[in-house]
C-alpha atoms as a PDB file:
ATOM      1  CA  UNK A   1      17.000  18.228 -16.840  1.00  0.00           C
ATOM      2  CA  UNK A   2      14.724  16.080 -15.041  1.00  0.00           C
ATOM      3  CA  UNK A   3      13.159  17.031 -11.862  1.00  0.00           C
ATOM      4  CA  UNK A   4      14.936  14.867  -9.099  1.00  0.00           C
ATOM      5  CA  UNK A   5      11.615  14.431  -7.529  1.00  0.00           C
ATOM      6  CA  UNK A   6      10.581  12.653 -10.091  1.00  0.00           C
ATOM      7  CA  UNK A   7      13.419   9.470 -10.690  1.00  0.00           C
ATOM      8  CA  UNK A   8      13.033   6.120  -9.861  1.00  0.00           C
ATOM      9  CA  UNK A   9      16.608   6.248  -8.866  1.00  0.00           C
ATOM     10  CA  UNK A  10      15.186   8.069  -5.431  1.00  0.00           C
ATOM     11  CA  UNK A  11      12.811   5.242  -4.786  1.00  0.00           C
ATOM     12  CA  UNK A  12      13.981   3.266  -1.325  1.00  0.00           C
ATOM     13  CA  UNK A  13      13.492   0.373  -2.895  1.00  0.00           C
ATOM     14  CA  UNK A  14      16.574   0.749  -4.961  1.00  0.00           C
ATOM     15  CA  UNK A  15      18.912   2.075  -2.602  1.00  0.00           C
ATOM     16  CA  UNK A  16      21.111  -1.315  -2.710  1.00  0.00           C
ATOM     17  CA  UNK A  17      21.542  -0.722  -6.623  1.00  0.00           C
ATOM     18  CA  UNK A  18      25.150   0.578  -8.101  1.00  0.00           C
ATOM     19  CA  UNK A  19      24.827   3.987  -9.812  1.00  0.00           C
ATOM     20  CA  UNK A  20      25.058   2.309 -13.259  1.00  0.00           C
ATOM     21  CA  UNK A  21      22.041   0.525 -12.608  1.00  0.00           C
ATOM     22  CA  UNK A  22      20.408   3.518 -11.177  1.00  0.00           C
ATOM     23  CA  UNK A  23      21.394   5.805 -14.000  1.00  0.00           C
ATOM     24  CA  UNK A  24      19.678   3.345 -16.986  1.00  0.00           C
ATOM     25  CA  UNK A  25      17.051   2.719 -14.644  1.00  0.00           C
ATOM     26  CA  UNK A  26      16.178   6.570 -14.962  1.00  0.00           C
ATOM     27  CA  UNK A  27      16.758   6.653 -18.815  1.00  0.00           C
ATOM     28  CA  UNK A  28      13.202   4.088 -19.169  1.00  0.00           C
ATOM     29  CA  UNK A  29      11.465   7.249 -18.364  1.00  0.00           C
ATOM     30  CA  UNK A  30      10.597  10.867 -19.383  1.00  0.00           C
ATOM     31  CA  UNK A  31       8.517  13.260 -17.771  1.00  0.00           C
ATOM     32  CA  UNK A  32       5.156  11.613 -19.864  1.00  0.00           C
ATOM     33  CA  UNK A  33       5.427   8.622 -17.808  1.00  0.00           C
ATOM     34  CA  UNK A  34       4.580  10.329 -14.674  1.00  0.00           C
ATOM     35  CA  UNK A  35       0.870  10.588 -13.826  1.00  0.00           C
ATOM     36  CA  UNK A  36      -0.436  12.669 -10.436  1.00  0.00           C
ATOM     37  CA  UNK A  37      -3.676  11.777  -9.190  1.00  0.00           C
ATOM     38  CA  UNK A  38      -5.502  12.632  -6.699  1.00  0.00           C
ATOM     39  CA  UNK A  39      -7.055  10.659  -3.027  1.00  0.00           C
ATOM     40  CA  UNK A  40     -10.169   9.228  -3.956  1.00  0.00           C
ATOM     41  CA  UNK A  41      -9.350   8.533  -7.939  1.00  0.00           C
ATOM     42  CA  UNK A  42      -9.885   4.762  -8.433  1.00  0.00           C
ATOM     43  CA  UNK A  43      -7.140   4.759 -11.354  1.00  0.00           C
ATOM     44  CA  UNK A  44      -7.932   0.587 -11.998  1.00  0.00           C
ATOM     45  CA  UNK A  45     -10.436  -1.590 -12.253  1.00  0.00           C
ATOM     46  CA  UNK A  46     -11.025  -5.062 -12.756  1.00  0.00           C
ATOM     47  CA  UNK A  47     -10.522  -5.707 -16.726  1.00  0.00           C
ATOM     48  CA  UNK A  48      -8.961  -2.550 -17.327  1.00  0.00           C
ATOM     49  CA  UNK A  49      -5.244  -3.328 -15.752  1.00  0.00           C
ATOM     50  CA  UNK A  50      -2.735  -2.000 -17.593  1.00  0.00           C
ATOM     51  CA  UNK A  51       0.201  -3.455 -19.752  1.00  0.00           C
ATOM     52  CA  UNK A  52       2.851  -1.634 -18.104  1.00  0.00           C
ATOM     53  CA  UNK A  53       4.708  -1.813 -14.570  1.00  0.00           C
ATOM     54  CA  UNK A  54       4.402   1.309 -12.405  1.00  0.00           C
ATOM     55  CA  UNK A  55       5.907   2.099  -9.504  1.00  0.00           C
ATOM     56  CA  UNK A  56       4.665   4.334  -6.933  1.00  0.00           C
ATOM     57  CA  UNK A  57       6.699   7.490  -6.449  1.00  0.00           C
ATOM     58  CA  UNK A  58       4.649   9.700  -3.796  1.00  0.00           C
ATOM     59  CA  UNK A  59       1.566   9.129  -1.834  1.00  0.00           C
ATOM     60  CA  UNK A  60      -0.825   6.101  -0.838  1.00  0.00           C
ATOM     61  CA  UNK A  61      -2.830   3.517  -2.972  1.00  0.00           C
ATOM     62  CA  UNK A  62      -5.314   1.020  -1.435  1.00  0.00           C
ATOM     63  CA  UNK A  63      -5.276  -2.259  -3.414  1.00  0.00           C
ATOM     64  CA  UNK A  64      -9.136  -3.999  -2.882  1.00  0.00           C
ATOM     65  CA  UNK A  65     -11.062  -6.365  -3.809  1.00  0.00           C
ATOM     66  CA  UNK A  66     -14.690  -6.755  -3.931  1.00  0.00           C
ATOM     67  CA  UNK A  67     -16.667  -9.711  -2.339  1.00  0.00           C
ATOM     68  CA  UNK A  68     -20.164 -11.267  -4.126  1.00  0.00           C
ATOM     69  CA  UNK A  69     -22.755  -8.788  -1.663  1.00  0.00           C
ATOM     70  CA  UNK A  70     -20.160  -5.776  -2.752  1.00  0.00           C
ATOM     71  CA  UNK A  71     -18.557  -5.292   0.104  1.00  0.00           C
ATOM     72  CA  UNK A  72     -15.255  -4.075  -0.778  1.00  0.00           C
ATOM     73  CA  UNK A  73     -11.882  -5.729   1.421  1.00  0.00           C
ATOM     74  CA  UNK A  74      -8.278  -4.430   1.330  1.00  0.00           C
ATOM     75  CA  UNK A  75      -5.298  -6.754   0.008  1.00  0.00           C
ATOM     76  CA  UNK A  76      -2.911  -4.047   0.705  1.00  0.00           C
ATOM     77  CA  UNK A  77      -1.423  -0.746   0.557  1.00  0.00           C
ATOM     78  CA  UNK A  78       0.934   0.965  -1.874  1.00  0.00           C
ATOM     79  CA  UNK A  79       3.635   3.610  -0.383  1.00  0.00           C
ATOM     80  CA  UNK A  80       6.329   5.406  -2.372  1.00  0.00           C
ATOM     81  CA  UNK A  81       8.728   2.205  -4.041  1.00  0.00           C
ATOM     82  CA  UNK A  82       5.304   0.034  -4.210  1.00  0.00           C
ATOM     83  CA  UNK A  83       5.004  -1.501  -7.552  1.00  0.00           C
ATOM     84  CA  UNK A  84       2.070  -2.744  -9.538  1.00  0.00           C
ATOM     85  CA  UNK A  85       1.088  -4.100 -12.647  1.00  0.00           C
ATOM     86  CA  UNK A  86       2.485  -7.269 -14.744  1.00  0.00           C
ATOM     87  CA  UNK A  87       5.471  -8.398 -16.777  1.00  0.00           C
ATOM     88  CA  UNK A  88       6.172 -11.739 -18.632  1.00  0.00           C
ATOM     89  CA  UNK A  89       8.266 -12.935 -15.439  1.00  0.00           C
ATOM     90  CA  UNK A  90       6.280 -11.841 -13.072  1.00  0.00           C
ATOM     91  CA  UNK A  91       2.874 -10.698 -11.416  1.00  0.00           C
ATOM     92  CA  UNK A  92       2.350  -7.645  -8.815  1.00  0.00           C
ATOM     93  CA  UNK A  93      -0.751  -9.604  -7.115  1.00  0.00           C
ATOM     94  CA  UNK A  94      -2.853  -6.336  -8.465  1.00  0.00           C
ATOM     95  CA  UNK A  95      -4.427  -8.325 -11.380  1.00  0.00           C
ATOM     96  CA  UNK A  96      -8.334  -8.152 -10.552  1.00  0.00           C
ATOM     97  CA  UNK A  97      -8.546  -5.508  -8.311  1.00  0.00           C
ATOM     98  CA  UNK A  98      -8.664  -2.223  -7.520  1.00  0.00           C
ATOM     99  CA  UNK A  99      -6.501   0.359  -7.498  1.00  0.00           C
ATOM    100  CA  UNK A 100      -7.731   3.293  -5.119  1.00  0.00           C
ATOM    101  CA  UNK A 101      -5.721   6.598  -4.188  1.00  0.00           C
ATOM    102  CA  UNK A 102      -6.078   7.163  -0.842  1.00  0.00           C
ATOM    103  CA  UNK A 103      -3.509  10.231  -0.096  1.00  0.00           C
ATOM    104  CA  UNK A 104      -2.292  11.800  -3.221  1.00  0.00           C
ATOM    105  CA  UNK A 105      -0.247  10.166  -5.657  1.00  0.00           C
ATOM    106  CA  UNK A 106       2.231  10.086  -8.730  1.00  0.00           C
ATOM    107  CA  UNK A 107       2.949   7.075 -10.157  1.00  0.00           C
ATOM    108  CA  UNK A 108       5.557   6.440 -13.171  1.00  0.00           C
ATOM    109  CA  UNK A 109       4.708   3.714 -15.919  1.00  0.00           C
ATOM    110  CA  UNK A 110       7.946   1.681 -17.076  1.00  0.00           C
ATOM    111  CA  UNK A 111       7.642  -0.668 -21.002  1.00  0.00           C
ATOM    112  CA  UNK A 112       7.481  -3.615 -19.577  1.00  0.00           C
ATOM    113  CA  UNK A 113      10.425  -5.164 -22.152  1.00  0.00           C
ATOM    114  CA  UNK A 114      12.754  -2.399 -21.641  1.00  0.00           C
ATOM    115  CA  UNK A 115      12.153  -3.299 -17.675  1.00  0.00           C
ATOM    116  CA  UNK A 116      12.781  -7.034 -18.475  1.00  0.00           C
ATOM    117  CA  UNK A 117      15.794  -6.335 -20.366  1.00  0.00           C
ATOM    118  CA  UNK A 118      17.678  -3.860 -17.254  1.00  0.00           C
ATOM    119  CA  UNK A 119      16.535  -7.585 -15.178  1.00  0.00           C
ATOM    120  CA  UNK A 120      18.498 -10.239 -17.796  1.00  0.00           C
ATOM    121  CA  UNK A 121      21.277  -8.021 -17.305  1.00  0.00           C
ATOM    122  CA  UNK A 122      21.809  -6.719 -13.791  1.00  0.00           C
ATOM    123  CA  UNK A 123      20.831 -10.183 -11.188  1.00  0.00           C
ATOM    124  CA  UNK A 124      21.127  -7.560  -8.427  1.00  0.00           C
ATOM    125  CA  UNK A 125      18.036  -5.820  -9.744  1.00  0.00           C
ATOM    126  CA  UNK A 126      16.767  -9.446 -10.026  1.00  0.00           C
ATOM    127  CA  UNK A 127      17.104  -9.673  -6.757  1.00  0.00           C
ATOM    128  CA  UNK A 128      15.657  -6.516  -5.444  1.00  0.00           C
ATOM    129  CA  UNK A 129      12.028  -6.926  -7.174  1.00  0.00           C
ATOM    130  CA  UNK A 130      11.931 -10.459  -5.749  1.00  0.00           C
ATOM    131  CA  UNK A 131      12.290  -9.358  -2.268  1.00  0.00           C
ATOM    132  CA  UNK A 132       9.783  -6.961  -3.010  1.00  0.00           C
ATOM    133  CA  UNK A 133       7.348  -9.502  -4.824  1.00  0.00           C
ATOM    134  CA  UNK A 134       8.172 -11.884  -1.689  1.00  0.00           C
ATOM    135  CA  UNK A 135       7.312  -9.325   0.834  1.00  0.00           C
ATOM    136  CA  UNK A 136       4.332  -8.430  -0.933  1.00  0.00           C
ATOM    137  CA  UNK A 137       2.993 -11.644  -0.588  1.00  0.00           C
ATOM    138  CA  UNK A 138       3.735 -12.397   2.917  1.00  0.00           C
ATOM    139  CA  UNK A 139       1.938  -9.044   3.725  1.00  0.00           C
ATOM    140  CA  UNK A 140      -1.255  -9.454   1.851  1.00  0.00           C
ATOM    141  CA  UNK A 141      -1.132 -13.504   2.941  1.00  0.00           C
ATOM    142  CA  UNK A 142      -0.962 -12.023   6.447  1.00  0.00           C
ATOM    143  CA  UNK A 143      -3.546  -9.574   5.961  1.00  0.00           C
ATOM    144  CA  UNK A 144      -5.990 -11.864   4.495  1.00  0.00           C
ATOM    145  CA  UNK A 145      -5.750 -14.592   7.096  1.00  0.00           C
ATOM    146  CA  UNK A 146      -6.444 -12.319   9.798  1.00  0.00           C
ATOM    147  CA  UNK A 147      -9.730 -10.742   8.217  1.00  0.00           C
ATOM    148  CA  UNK A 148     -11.009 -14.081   7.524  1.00  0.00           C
ATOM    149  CA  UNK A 149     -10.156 -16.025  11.183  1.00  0.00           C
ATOM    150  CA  UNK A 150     -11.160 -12.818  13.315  1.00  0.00           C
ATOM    151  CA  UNK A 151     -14.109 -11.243  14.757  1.00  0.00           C
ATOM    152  CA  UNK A 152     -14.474  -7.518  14.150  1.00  0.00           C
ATOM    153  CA  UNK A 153     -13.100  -6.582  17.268  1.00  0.00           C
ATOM    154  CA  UNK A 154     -10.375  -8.612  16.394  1.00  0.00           C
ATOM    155  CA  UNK A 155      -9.732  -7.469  12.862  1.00  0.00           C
ATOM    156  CA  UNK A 156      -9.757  -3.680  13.822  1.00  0.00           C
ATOM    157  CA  UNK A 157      -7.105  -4.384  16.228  1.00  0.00           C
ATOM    158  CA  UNK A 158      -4.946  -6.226  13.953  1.00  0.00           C
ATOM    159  CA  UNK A 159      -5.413  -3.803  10.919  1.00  0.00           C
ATOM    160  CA  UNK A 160      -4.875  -0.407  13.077  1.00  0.00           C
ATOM    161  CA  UNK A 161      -1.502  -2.460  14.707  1.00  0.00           C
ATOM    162  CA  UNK A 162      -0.237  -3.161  11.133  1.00  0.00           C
ATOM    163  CA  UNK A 163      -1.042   0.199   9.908  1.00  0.00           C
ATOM    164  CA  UNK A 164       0.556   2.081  13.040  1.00  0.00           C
ATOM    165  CA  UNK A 165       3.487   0.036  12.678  1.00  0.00           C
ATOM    166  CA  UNK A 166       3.868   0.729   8.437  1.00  0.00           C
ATOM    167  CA  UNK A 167       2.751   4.199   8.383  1.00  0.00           C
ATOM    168  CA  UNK A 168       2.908   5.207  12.012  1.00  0.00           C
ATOM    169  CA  UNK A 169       4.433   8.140  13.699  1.00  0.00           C
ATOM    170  CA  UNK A 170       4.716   9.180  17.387  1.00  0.00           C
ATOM    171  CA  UNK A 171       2.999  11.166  19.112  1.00  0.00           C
ATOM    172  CA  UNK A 172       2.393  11.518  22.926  1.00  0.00           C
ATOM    173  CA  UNK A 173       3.585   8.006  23.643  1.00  0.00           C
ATOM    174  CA  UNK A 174       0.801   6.998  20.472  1.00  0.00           C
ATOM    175  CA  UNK A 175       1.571   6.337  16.884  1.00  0.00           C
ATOM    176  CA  UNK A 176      -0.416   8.542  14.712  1.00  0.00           C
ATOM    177  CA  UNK A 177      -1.457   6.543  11.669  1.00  0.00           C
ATOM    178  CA  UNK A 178       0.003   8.778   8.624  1.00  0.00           C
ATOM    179  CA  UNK A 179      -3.185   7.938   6.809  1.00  0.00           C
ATOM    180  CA  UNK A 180      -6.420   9.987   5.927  1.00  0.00           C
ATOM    181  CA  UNK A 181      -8.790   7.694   7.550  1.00  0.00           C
ATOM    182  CA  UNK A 182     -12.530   7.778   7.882  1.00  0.00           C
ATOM    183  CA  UNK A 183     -14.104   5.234   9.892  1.00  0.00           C
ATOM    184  CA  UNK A 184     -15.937   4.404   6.580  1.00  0.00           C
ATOM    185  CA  UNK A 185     -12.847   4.027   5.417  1.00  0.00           C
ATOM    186  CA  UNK A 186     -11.819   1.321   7.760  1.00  0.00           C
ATOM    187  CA  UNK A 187     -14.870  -0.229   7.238  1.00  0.00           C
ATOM    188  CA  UNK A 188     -14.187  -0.774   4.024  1.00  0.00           C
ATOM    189  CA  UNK A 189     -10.521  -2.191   4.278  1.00  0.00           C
ATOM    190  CA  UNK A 190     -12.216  -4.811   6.183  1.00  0.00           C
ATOM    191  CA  UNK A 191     -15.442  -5.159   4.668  1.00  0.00           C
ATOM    192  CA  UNK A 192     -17.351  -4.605   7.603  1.00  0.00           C
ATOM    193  CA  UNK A 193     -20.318  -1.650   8.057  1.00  0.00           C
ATOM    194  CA  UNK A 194     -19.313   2.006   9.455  1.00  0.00           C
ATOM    195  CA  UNK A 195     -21.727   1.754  12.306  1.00  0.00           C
ATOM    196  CA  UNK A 196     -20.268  -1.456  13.561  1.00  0.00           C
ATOM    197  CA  UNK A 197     -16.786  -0.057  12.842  1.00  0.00           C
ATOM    198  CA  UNK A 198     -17.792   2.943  14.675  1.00  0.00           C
ATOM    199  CA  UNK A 199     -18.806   0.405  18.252  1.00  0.00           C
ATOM    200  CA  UNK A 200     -15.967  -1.406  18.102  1.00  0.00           C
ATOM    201  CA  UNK A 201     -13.774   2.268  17.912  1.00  0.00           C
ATOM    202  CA  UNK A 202     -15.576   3.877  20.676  1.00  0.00           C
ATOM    203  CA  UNK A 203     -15.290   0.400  22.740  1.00  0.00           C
ATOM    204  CA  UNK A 204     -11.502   1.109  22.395  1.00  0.00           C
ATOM    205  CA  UNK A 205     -10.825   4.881  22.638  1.00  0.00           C
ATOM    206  CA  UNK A 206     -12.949   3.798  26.319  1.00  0.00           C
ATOM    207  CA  UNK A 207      -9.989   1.351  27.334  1.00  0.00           C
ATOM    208  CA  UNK A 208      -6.869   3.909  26.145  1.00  0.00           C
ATOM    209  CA  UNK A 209      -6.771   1.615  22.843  1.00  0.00           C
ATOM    210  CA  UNK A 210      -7.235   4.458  20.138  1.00  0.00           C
ATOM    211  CA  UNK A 211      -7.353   7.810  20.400  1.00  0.00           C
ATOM    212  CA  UNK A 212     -10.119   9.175  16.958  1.00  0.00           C
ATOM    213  CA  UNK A 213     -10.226  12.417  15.522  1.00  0.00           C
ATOM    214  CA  UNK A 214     -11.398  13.810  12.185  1.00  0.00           C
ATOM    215  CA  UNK A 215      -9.549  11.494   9.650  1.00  0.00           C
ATOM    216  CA  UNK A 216      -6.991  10.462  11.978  1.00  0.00           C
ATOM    217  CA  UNK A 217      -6.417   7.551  14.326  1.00  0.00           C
ATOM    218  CA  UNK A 218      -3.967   7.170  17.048  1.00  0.00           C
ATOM    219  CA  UNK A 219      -2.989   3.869  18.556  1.00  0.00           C
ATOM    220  CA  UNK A 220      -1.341   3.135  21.956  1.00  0.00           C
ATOM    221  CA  UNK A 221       0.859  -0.044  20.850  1.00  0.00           C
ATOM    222  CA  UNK A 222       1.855  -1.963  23.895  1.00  0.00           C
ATOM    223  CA  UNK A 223      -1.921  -1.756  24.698  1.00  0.00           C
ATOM    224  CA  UNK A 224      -3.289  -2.902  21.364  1.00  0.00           C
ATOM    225  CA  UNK A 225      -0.318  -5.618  21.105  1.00  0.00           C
ATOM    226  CA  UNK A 226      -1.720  -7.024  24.607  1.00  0.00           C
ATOM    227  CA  UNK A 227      -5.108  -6.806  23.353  1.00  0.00           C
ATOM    228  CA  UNK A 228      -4.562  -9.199  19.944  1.00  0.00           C
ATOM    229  CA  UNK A 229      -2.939 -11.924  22.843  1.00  0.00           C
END
């Protein structure tokens, strides 16, 4: 018997599916097609994607790309129900980039046919990965606009606001970003350098912004919210 840990059935992103759907979604898989990693393992590459959809079952994946002096920039961040990869109907926007655990993770592969076939026949699943793909895009869209039109100051506050919001939790009237981050880290979601990401941090945590500790930020948002104005 499977573990029930490991089913794509759990997976938020399909709670709106029937059980039938649910129950051959499950039968794609066997225990083999379940990989843990651990944070730090860059498990893709550019030119070394692979052929099969995954999905994200535990843990946190940074999706980044790299700029022509190196410096690395983030196009997103995969949660338990992300997807990535590539079918013939559609793309994951994870083609030429990087795929970087950043808490640890275990991801389950899918054939991409078999996954193509359970779409043909249920439009409800249809319908579920393009709300998915569509929110995807508006997200990394977002993201991207942002980095580019901002100054650092400016970019710190909007990434810390997004992340509080998507992986936040509260504590003492803050949210506690439920992320391991460094500020090297944050520097290089936004392709920016530690010491300057460091300033900009300590300008904040001065005006009740951000509270830092070791690998953890928190983030007062009604202050920060004013603050992007």
């Amino acid at each position: 018997m499977k573990n029930t840990r490991m089913l794509l059935s759990n997976l938020s992103l399909f709670n709106s599916l029937s059980p039938k759907v649910l129950q051959e979604l499950d039968q794609l898989t066997g225990e083999s097609d379940f990989s843990p990693y651990s944070a730090g393992t860059v498990i893709q590459a550019p030119g070394n994607e692979s052929a099969k959809l995954s999905f994200v079952i535990e843990g946190k994946i940074r999706v980044y790309k790299t700029n022509a002096a190196g410096k690395q920039y983030t196009v997103g961040i995969l949660s338990g129900g992300s997807m990535f990869g590539e079918s013939i109907s559609f793309a994951l926007g994870t083609h030429g980039t990087y795929l970087e655990v950043i808490e640890d993770a275990i991801t389950c592969s899918v054939q991409t046919q078999a996954f193509e076939d359970l779409l043909l026949r249920y439009p409800e699943l249809s319908v579920t990965i393009l709300n998915e793909l569509s929110s995807r895009l508006k997200e990394r869209d977002e993201l991207l606009e942002q980095i580019i039109r901002k100054d650092l100051r400016g970019k710190i506050v909007f990434l810390l606001s997004k992340l509080s919001r998507k992986f936040g939790a509260e504590a003492d009237g803050y949210q506690r970003i439920n992320l391991p981050l460094t500020h090297q880290e944050l520097a290089n979601m936004i392709g920016a350098t530690r010491e300057a990401v460091s300033l900009i941090l300590r300008e904040l945590a001065s005006e009740g912004l951000v509270v830092t500790g070791r690998k953890s930020i928190l983030v007062h948002i009604e202050k920060l919210s004013q603050d992007r104005m």
